[in-house]
C-alpha atoms as a PDB file:
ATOM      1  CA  UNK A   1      36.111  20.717 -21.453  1.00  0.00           C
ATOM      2  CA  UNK A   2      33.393  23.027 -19.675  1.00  0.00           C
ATOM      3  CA  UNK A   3      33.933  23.722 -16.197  1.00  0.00           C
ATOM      4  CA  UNK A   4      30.930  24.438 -13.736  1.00  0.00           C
ATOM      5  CA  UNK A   5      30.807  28.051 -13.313  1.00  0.00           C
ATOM      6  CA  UNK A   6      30.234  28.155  -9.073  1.00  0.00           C
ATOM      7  CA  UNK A   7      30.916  24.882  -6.632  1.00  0.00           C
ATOM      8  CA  UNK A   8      28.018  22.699  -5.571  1.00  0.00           C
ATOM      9  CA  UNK A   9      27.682  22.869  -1.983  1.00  0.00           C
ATOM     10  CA  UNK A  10      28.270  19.680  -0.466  1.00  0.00           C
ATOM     11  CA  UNK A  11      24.440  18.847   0.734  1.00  0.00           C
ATOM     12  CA  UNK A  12      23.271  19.307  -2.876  1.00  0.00           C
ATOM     13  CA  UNK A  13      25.849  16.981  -3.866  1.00  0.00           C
ATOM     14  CA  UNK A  14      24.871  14.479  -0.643  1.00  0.00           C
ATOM     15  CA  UNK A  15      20.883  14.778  -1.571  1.00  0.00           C
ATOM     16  CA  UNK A  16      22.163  13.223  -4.878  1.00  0.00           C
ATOM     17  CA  UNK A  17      23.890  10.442  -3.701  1.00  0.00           C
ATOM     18  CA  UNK A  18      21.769   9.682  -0.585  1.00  0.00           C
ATOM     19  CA  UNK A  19      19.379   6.140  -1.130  1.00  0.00           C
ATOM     20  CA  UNK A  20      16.724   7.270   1.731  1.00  0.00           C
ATOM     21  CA  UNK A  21      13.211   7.209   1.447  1.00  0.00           C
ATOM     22  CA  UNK A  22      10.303   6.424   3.667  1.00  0.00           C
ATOM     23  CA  UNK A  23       8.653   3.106   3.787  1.00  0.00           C
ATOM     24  CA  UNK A  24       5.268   2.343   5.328  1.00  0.00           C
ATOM     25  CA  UNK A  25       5.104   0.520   8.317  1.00  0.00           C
ATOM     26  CA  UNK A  26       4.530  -3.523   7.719  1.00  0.00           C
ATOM     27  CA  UNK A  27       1.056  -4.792   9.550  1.00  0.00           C
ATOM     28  CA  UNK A  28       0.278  -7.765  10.885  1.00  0.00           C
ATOM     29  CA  UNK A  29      -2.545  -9.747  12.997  1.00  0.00           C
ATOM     30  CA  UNK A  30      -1.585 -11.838  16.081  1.00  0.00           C
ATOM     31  CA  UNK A  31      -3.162 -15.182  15.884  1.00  0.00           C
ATOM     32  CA  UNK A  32      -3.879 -15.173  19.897  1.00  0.00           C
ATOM     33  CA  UNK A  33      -5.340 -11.827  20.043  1.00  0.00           C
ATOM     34  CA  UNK A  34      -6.742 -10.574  16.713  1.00  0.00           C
ATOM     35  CA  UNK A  35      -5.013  -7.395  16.939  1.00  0.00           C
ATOM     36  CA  UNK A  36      -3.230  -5.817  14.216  1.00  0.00           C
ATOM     37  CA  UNK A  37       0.054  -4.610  15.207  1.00  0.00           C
ATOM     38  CA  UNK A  38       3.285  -3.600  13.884  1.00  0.00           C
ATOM     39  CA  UNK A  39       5.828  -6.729  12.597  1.00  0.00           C
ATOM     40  CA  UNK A  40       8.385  -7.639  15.149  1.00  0.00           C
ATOM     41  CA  UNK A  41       7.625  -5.442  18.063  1.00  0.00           C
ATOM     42  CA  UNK A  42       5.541  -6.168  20.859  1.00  0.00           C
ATOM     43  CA  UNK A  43       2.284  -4.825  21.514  1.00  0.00           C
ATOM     44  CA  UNK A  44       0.023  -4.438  24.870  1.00  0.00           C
ATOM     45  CA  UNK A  45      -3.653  -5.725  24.868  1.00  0.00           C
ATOM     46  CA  UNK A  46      -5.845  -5.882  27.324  1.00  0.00           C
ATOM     47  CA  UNK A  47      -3.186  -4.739  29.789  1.00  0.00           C
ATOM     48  CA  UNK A  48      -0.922  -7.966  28.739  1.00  0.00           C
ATOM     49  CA  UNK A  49       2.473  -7.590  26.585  1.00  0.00           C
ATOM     50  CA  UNK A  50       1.726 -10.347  23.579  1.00  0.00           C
ATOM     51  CA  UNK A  51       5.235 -10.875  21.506  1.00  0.00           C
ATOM     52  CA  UNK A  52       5.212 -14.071  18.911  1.00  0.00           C
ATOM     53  CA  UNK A  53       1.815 -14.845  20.033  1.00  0.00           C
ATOM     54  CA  UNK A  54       2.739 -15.393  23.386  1.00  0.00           C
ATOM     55  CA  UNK A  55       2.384 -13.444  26.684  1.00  0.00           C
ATOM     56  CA  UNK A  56       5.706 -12.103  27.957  1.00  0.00           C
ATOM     57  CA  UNK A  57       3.853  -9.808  31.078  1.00  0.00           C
ATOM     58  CA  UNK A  58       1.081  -8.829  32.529  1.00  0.00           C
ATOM     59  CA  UNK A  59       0.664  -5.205  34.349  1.00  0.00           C
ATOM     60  CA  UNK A  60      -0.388  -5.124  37.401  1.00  0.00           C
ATOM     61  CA  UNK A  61      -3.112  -2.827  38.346  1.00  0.00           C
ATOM     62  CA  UNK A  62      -1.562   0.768  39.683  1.00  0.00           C
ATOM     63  CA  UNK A  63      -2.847   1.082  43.662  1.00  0.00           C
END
């Protein structure tokens, strides 16, 4: 039975066996705002934090 001639290094062998690869980002719009925004995070607009549609602060102006 043939034998391999040299030994794989062991990050060939793991860049086989790995199941990793990139995925694009999902989009959605918010119903309240209209803004597009990335799915389950929250996003600021118009100096509010919106998360499920709903406001959960408000920044206050910097003195």
């Amino acid at each position: 039975m043939p034998n391999p001639k040299r030994r794989h290094s062991q990050q060939r062998s793991a860049k086989r066996r790995t199941h990793y690869n990139a995925v694009s980002v999902t989009l959605s719009k918010d119903s309240t705002t209209g803004e597009t925004h990335v799915r389950h995070r929250a996003h600021v607009s118009e100096g509010k934090l919106y998360y499920k549609g709903k406001v959960v602060t408000e920044q206050s102006p910097i003195k």
